[in-house]
N, C-alpha and C. Protein backbone atom coordinates (compact mmCIF):
# COMPACT_ATOMS: atom_id res chain seq x y z
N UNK A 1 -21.64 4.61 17.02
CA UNK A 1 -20.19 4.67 17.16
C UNK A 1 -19.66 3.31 17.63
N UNK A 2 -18.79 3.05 16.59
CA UNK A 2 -18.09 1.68 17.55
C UNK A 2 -17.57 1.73 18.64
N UNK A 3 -17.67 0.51 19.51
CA UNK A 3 -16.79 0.20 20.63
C UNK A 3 -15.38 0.05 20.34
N UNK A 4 -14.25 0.73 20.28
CA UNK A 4 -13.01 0.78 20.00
C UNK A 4 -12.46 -0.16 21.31
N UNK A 5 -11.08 -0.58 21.09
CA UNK A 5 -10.48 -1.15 22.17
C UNK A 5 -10.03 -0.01 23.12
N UNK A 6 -10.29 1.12 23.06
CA UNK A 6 -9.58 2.23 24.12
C UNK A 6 -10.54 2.17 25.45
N UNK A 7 -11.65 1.59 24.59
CA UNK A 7 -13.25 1.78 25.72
C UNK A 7 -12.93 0.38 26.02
N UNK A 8 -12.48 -0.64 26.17
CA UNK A 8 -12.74 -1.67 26.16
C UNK A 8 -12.17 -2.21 27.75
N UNK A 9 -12.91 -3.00 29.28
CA UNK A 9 -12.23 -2.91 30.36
C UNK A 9 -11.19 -4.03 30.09
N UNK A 10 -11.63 -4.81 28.99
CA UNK A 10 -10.67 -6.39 28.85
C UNK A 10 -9.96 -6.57 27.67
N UNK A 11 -9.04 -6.98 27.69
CA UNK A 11 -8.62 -7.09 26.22
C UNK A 11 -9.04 -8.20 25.49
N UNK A 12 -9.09 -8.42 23.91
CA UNK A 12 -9.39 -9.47 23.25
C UNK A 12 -8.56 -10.10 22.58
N UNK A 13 -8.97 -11.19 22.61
CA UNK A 13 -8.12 -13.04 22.38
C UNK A 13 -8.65 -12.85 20.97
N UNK A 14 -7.46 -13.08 19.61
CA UNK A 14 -7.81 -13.24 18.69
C UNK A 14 -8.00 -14.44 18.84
N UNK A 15 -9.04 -14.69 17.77
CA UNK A 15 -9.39 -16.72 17.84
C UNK A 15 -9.59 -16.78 16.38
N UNK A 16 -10.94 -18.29 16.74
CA UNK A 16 -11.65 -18.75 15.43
C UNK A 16 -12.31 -19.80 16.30
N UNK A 17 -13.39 -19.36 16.80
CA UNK A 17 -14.25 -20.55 17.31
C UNK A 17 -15.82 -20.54 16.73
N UNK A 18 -16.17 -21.66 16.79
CA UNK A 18 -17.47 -22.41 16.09
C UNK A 18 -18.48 -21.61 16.93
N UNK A 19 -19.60 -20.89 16.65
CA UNK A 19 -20.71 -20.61 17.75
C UNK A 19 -21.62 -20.66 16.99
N UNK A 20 -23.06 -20.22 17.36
CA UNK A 20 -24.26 -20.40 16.78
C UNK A 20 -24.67 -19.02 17.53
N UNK A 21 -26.00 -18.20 16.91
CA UNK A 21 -26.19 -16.83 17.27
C UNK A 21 -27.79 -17.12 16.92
N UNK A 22 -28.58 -16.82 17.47
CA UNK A 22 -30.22 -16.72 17.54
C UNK A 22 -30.53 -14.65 18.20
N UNK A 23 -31.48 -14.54 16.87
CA UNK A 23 -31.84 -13.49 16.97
C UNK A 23 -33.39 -13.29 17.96
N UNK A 24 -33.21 -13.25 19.02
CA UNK A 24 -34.00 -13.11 20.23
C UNK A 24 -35.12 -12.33 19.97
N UNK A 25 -35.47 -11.63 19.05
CA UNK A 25 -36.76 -10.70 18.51
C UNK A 25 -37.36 -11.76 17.52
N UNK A 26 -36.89 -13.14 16.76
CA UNK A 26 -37.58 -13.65 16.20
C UNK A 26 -37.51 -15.56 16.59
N UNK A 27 -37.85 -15.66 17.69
CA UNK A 27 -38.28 -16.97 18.02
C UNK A 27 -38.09 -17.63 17.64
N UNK A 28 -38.86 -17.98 16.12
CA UNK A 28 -38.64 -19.26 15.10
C UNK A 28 -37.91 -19.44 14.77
N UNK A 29 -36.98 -17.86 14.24
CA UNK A 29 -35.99 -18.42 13.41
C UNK A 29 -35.02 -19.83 13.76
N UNK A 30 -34.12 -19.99 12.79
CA UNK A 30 -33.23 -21.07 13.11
C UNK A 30 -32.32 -20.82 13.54
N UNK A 31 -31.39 -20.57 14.45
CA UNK A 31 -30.28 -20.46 15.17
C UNK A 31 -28.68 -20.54 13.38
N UNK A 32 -28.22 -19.78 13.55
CA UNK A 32 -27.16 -19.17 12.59
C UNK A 32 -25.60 -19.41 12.65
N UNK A 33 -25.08 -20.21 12.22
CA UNK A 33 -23.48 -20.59 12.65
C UNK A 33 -22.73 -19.38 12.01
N UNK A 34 -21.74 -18.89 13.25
CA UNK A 34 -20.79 -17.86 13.05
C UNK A 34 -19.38 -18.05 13.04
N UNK A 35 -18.52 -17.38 13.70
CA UNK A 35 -17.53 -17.12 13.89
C UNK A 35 -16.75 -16.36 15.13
N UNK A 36 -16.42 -16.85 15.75
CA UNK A 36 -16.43 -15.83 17.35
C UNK A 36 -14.34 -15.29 16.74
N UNK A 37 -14.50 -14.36 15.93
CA UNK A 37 -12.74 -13.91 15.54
C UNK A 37 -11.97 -13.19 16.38
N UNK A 38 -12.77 -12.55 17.78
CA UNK A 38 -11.85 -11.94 18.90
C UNK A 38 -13.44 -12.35 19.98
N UNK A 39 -12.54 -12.91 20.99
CA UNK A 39 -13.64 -12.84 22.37
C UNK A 39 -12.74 -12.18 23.62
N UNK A 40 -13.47 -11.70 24.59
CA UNK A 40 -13.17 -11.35 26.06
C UNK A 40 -14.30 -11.46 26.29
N UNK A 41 -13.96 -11.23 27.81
CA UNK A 41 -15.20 -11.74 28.89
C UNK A 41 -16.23 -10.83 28.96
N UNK A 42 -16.56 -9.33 28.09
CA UNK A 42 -17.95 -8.93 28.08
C UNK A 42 -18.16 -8.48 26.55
N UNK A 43 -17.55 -9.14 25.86
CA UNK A 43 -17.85 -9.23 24.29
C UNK A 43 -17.10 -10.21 23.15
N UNK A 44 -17.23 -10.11 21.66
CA UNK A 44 -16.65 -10.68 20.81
C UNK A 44 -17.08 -9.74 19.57
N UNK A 45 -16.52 -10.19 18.42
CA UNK A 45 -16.67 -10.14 17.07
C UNK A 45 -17.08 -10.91 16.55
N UNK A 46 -17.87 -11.17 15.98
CA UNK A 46 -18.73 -12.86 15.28
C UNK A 46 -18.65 -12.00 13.91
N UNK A 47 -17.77 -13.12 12.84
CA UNK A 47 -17.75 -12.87 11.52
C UNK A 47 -19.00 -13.77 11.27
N UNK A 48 -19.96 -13.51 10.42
CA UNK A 48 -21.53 -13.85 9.70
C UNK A 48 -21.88 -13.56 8.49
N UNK A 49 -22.27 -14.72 7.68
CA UNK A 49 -22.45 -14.24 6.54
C UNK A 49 -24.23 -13.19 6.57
N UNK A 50 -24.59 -12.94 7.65
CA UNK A 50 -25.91 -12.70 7.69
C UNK A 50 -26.02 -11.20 8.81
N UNK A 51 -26.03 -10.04 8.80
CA UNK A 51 -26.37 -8.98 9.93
C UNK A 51 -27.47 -9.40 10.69
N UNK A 52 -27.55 -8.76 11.98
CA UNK A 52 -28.81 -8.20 12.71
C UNK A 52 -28.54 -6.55 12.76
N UNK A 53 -29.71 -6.32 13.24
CA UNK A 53 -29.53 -5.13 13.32
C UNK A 53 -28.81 -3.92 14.60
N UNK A 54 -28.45 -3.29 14.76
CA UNK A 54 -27.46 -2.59 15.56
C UNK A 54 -28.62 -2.51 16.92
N UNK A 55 -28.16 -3.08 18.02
CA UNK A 55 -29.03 -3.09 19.46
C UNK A 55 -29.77 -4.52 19.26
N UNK A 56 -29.74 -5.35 18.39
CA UNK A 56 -30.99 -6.89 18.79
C UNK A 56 -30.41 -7.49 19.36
N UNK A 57 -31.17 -7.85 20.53
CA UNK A 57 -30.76 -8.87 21.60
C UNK A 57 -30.90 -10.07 20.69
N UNK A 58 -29.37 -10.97 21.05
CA UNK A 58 -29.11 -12.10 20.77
C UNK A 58 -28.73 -13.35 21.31
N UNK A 59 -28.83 -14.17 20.83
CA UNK A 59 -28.37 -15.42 22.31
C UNK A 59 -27.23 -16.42 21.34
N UNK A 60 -26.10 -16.30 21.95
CA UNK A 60 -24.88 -17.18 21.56
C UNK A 60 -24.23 -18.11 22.35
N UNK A 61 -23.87 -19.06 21.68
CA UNK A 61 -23.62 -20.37 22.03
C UNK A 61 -22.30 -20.82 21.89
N UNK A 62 -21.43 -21.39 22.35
CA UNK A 62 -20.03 -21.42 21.90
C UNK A 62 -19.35 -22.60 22.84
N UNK A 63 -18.56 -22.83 22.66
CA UNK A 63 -17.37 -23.64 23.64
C UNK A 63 -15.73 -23.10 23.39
N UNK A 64 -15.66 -23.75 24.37
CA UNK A 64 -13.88 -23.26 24.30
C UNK A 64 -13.40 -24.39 25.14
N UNK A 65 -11.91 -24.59 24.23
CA UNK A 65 -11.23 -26.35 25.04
C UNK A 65 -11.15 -26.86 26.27
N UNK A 66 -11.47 -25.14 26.92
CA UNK A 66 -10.88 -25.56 28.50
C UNK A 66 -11.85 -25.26 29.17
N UNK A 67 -13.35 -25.77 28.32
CA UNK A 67 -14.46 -25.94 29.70
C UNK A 67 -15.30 -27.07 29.17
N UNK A 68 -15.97 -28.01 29.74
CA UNK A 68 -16.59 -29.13 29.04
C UNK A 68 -18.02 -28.63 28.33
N UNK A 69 -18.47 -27.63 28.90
CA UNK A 69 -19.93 -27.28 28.80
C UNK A 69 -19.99 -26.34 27.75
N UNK A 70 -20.80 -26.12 27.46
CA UNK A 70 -21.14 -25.14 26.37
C UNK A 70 -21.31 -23.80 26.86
N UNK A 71 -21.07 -22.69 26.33
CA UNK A 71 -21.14 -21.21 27.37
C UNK A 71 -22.29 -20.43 26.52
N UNK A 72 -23.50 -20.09 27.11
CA UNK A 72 -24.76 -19.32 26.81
C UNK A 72 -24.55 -18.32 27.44
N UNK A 73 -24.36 -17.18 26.36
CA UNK A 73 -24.52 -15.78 26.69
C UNK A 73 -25.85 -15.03 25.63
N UNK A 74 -26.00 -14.07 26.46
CA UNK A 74 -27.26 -12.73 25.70
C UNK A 74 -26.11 -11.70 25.65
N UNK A 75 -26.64 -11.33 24.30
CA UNK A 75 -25.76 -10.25 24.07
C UNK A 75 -26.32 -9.45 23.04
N UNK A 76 -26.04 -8.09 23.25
CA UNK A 76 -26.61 -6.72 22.45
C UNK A 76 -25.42 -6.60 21.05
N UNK A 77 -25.95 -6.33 19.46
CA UNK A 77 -25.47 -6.22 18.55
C UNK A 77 -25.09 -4.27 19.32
N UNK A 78 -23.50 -4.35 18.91
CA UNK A 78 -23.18 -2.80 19.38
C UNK A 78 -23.00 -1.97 17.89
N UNK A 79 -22.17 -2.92 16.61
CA UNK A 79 -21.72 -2.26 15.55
C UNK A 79 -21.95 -3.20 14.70
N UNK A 80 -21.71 -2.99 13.42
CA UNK A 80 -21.94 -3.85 11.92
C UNK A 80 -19.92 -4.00 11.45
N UNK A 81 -20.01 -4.71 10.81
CA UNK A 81 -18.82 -4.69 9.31
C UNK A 81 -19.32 -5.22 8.19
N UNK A 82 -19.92 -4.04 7.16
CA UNK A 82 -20.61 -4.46 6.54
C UNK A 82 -19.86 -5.49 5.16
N UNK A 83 -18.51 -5.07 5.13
CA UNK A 83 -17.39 -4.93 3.71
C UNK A 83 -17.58 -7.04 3.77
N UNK A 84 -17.96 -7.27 2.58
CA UNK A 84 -17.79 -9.12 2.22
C UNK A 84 -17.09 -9.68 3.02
N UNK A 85 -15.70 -9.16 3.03
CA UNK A 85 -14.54 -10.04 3.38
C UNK A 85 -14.19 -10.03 4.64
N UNK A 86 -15.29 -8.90 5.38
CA UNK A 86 -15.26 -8.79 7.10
C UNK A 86 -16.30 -8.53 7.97
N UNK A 87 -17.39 -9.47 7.06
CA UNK A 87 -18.83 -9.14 7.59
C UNK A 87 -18.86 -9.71 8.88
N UNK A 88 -19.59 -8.71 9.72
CA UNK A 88 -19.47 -9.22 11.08
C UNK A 88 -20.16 -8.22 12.08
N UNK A 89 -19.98 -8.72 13.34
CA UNK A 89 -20.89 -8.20 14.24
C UNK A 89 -19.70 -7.71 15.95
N UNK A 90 -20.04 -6.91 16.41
CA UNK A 90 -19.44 -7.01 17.53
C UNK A 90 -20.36 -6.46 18.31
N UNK A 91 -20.02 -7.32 19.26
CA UNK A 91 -21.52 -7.71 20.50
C UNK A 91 -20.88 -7.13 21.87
N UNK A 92 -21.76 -6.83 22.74
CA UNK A 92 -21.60 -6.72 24.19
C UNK A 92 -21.98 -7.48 24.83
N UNK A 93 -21.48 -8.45 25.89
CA UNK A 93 -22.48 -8.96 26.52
C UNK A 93 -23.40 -8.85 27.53
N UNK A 94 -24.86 -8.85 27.46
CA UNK A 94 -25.29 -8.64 28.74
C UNK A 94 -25.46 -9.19 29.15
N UNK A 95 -26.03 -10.39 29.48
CA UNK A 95 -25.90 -11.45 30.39
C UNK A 95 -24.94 -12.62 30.49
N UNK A 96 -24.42 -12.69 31.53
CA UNK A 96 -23.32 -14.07 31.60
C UNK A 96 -23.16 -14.28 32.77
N UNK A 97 -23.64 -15.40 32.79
CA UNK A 97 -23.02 -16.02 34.69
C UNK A 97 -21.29 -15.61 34.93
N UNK A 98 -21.24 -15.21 36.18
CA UNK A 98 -20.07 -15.04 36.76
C UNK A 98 -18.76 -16.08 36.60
N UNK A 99 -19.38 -17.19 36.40
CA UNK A 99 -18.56 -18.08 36.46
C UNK A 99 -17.92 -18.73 35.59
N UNK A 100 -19.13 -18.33 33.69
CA UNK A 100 -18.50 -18.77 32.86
C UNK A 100 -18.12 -16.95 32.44
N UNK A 101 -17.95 -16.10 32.83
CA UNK A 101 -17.25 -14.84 32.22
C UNK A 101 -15.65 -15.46 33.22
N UNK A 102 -15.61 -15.68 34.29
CA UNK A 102 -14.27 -16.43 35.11
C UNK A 102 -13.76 -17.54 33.79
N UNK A 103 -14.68 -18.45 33.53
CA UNK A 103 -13.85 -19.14 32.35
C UNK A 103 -13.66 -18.47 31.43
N UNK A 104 -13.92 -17.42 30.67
CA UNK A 104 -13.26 -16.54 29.65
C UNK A 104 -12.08 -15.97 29.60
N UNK A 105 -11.97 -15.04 31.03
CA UNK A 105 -11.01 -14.82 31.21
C UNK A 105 -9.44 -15.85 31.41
N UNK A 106 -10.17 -17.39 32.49
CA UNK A 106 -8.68 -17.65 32.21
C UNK A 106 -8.39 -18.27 31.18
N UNK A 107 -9.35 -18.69 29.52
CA UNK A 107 -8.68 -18.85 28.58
C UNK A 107 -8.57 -18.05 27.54
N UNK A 108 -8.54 -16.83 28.19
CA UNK A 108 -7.50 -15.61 27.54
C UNK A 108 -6.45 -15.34 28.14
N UNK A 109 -6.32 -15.75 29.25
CA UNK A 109 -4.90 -15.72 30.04
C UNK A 109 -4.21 -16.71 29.77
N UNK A 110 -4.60 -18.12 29.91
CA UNK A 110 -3.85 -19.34 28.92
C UNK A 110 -3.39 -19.06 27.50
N UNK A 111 -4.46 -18.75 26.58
CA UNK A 111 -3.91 -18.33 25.36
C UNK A 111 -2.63 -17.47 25.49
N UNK A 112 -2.61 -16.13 26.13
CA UNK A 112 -1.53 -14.99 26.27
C UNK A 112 -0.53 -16.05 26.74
N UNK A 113 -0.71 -16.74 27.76
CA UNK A 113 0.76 -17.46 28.57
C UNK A 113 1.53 -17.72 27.38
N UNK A 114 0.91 -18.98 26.62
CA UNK A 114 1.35 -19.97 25.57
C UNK A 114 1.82 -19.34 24.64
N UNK A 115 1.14 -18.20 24.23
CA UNK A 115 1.98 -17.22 23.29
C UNK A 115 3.14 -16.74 23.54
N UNK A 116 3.31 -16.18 24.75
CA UNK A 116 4.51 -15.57 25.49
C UNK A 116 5.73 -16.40 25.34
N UNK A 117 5.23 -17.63 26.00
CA UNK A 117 6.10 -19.00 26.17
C UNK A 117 6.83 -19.54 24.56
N UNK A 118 5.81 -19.05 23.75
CA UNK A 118 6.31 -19.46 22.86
C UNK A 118 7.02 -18.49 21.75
N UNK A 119 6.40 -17.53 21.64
CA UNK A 119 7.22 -16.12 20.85
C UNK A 119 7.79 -15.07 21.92
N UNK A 120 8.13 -15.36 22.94
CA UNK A 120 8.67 -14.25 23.74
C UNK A 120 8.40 -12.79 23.95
């Protein structure tokens, strides 16, 4: 069953940010460039031209403008989209330092401001 936004404790920041996704059950592989199309601070949507499977622990990589460092999270595949034009993944996260889930949140609160500020 998907995670709907009704279950959801945070809301999500539509985006389009650059990340990379490594499937944690296979070592070698090569690390996979995605799409992070909605994030909050204990998940996202990563559009992929490629699935994992529903529950594989994964490790994602990402940045966002308003932190210098790169943000490493583990995170559990929760659902699929299997349809071409919306292939994708939406993840939970389970592991994330406190401090970069604190940077998530306030640039989803920046984003919301700027929006506000700007479409009322």
């Amino acid at each position: 069953m998907a995670l709907g936004a009704e279950k959801r404790r945070y809301r999500r920041l539509d985006t389009d940010l650059e990340a990379r996704v490594k499937n944690l059950a296979d070592p070698a592989a090569e690390p996979m460039e995605v799409r992070i199309i909605n994030l909050g601070p204990e998940g996202a949507f990563l559009r992929s031209p490629e699935l994992f499977t529903v529950q594989s622990q994964i490790a994602l990589d990402f940045r966002i403008d308003s932190y210098p460092k790169e943000i490493n999270v583990i995170a559990k595949v929760l659902w699929l989209k299997k349809k071409e034009e919306e292939r994708g993944m939406g993840v939970q996260f389970v592991h994330i330092p406190l401090f970069e889930k604190n940077i998530i949140i306030d640039y989803i609160l920046r984003r919301y401001a700027e929006y506000q500020a700007r479409f009322g």
